[in-house]
C-alpha atoms as a PDB file:
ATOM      1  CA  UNK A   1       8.043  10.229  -7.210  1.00  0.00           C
ATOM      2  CA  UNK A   2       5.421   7.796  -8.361  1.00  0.00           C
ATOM      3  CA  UNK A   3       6.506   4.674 -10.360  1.00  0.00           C
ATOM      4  CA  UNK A   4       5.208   4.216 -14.070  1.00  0.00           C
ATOM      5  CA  UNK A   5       2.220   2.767 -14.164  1.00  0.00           C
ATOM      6  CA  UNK A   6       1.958  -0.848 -15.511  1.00  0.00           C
ATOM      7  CA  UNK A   7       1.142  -1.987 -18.682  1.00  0.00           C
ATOM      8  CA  UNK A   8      -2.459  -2.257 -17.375  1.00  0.00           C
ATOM      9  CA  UNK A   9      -2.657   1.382 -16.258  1.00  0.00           C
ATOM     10  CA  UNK A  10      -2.236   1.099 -12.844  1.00  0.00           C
ATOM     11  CA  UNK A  11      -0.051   1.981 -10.175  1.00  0.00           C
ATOM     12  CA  UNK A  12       2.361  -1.312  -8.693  1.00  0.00           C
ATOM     13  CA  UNK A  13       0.990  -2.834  -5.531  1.00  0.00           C
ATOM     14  CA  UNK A  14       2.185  -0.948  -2.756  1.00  0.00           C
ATOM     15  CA  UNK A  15       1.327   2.713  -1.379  1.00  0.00           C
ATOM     16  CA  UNK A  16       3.279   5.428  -3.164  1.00  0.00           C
ATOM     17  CA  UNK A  17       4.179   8.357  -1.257  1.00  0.00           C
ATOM     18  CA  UNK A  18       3.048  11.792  -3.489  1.00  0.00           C
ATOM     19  CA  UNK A  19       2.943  15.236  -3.262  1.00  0.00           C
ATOM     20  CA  UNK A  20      -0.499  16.671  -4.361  1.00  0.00           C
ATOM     21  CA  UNK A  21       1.112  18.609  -7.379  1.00  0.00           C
ATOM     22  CA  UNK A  22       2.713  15.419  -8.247  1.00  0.00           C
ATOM     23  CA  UNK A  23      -0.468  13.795  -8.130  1.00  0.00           C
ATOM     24  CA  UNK A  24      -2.015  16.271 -10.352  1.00  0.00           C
ATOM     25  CA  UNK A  25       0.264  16.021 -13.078  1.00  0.00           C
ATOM     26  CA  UNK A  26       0.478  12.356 -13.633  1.00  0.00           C
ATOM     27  CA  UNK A  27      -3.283  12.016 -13.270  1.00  0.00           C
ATOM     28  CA  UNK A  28      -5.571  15.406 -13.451  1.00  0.00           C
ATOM     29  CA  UNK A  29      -4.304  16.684 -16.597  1.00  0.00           C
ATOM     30  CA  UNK A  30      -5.652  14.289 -19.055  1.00  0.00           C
ATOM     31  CA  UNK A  31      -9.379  15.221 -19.602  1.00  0.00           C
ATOM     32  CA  UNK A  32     -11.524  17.641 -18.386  1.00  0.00           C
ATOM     33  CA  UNK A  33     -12.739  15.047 -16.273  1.00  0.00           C
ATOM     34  CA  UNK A  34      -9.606  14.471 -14.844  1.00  0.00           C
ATOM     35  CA  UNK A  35      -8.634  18.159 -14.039  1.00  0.00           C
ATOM     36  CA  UNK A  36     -11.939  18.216 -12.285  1.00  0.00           C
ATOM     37  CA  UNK A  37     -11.190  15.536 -10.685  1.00  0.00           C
ATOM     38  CA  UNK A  38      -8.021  16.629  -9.425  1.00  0.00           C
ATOM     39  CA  UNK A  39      -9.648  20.359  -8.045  1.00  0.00           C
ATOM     40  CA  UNK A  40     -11.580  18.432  -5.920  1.00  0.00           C
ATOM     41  CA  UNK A  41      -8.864  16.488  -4.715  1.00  0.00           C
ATOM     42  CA  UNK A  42      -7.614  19.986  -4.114  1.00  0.00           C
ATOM     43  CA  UNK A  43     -10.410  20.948  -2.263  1.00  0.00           C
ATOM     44  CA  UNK A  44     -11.644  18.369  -0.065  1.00  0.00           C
ATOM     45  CA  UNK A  45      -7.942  18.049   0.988  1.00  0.00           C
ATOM     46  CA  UNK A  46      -7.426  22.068   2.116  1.00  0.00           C
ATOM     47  CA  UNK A  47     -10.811  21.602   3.488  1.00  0.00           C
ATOM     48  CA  UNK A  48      -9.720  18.650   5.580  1.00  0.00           C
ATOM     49  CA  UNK A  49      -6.193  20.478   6.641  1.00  0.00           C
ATOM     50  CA  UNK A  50      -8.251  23.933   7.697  1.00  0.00           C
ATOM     51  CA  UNK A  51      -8.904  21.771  10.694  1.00  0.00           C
ATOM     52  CA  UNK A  52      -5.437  21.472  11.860  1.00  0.00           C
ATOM     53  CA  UNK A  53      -6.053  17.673  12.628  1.00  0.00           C
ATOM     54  CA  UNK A  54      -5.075  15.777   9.050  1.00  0.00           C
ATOM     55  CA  UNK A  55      -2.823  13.593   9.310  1.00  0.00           C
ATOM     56  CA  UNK A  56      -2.511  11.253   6.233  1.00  0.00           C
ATOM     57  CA  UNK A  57      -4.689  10.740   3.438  1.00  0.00           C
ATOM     58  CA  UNK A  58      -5.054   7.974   0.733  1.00  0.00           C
ATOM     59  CA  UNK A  59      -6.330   7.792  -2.893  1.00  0.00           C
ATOM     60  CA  UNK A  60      -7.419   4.593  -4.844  1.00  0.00           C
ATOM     61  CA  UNK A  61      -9.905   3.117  -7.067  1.00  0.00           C
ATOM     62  CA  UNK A  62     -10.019   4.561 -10.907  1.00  0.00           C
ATOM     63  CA  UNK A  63      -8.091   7.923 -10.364  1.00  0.00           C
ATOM     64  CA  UNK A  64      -4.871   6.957  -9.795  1.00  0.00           C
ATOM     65  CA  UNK A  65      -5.262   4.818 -12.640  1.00  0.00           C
ATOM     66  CA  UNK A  66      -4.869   5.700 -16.493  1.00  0.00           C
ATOM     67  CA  UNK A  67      -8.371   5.125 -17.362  1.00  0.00           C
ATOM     68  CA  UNK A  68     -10.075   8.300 -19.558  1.00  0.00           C
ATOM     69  CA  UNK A  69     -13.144   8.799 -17.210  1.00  0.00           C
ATOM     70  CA  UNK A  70     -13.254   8.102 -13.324  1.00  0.00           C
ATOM     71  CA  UNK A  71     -16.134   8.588 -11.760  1.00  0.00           C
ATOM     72  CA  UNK A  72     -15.303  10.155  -9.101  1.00  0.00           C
ATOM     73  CA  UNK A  73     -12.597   9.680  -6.177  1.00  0.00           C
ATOM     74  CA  UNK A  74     -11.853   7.810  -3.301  1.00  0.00           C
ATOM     75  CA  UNK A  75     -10.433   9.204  -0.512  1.00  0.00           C
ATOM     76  CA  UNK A  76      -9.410   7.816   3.331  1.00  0.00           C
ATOM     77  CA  UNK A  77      -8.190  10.804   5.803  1.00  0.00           C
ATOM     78  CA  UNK A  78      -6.638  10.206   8.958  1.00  0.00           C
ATOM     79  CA  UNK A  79      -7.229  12.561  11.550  1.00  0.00           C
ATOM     80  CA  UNK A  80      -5.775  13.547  14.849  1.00  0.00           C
ATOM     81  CA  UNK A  81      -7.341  11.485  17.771  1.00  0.00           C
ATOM     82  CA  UNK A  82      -9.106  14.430  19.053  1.00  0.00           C
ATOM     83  CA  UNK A  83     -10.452  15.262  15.816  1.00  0.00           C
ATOM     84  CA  UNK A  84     -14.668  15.902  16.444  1.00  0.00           C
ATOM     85  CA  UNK A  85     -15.925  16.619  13.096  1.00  0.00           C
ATOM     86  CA  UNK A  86     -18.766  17.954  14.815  1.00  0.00           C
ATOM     87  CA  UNK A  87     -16.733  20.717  15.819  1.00  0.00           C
ATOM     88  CA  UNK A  88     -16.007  21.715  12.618  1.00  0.00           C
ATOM     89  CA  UNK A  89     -17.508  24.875  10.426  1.00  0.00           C
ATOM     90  CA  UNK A  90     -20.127  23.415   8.010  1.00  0.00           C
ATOM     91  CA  UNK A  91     -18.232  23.583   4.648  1.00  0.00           C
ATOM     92  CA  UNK A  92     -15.955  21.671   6.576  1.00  0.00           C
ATOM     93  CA  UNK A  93     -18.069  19.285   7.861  1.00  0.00           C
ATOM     94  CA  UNK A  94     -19.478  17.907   4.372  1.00  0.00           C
ATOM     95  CA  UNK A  95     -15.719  16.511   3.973  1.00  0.00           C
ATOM     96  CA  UNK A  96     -16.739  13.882   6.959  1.00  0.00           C
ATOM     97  CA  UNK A  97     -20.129  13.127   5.861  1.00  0.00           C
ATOM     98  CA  UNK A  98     -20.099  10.328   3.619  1.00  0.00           C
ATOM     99  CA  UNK A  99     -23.570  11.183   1.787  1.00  0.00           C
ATOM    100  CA  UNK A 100     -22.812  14.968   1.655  1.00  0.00           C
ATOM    101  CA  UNK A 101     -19.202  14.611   0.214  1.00  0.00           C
ATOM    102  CA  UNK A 102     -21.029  12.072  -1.864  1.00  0.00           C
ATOM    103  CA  UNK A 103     -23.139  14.426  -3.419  1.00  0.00           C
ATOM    104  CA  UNK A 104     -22.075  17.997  -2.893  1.00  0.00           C
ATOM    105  CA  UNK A 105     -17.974  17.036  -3.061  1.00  0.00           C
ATOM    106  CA  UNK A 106     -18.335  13.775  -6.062  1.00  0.00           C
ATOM    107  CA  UNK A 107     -16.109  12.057  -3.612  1.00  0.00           C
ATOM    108  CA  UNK A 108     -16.187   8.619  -1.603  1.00  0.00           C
ATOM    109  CA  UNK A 109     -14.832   9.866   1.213  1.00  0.00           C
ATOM    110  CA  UNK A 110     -13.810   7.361   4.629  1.00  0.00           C
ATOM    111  CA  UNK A 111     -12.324   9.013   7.763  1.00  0.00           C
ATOM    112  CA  UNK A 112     -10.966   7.377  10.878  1.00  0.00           C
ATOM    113  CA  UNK A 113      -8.850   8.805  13.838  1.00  0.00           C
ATOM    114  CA  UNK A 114      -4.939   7.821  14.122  1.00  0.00           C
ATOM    115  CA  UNK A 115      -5.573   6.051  17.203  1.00  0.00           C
ATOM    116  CA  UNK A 116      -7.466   2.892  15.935  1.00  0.00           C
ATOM    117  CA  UNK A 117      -5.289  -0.431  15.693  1.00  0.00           C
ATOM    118  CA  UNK A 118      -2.708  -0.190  12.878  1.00  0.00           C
ATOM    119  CA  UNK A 119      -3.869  -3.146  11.728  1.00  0.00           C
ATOM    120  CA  UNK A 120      -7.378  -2.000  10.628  1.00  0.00           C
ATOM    121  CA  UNK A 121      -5.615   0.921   8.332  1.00  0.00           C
ATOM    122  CA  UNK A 122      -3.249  -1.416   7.225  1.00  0.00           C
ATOM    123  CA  UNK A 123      -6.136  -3.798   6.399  1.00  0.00           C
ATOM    124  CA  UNK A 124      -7.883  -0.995   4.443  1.00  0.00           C
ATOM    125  CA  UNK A 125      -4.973  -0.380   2.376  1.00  0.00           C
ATOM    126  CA  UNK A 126      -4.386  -4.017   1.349  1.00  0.00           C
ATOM    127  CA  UNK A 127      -8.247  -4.286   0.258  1.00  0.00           C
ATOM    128  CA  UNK A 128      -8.107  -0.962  -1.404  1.00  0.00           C
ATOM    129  CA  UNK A 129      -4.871  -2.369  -3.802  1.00  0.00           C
ATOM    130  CA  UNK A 130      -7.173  -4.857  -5.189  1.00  0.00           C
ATOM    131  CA  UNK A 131      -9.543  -3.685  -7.720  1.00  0.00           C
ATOM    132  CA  UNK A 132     -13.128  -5.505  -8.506  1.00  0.00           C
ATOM    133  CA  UNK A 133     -11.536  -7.890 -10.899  1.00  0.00           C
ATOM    134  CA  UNK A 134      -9.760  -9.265  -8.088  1.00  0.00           C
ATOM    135  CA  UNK A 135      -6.042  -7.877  -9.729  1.00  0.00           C
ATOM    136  CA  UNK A 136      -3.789  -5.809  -7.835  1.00  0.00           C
ATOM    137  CA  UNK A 137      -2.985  -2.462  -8.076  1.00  0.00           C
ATOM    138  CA  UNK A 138      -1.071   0.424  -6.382  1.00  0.00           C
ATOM    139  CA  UNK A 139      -2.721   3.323  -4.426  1.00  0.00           C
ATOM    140  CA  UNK A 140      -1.094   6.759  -3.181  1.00  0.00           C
ATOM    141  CA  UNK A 141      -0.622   8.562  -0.065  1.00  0.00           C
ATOM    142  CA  UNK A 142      -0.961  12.025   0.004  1.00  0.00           C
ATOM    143  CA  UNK A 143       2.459  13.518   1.511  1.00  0.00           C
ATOM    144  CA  UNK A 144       2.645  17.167   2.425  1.00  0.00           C
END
């Protein structure tokens, strides 16, 4: 269950475990921008688990966050160490393509493969809890 968010409208440091129907209650209900939001959360994660290989993803920046209007959302997925993405059929593909997810998907998306040092995920996920003011802020792992 995902904490309250603070009385600045974001999540506590830390990475809070979610469901994706969780997710999309406490933050793609709101607006229409935030429903659409959260259906392509929905998509670009079922596109990412057709390949059999996902095995965590995050969300941070201004989603998980109470502001009105996000731009867009920011996503890192972890994939299996054999993951190729260019194995993958092309609607697939555009998930691991940072310009095409970009542009077709409205979606910052970052990949890696489990098998880089724990310390460079962990280091992504410390820098992703702090938000361009320099404050901190929560961010949520996807959990299945």
């Amino acid at each position: 269950m995902l904490p309250q968010l603070t009385s600045d409208g974001v999540l506590p440091p830390g990475v809070h475990p979610a469901t994706l129907d969780e997710i999309a209650a406490v933050f793609a209900t709101q607006t229409a921008i935030r429903r659409n939001l959260g259906s392509r959360l929905r998509r670009i994660l079922a596109l990412a688990q057709q390949t059999g290989q996902l095995r965590k993803a995050f969300v941070w920046g201004s989603f998980p966050t109470a502001k009105p209007d996000p731009a867009d959302i920011d996503i890192m997925l972890v994939m299996s160490a054999a993951f190729r993405s260019e194995e993958c059929a092309s609607e697939v593909r555009q998930v691991f393509d940072g310009e095409i997810a970009e542009r077709i998907l409205g979606a910052t998306i970052l990949w890696i493969r489990e098998d880089v040092p724990s310390e460079l995920v962990d280091s992504f996920l410390e820098q992703w809890q702090i938000d361009r003011g320099g404050r901190r802020r929560g961010i949520v792992e996807v959990v299945t």
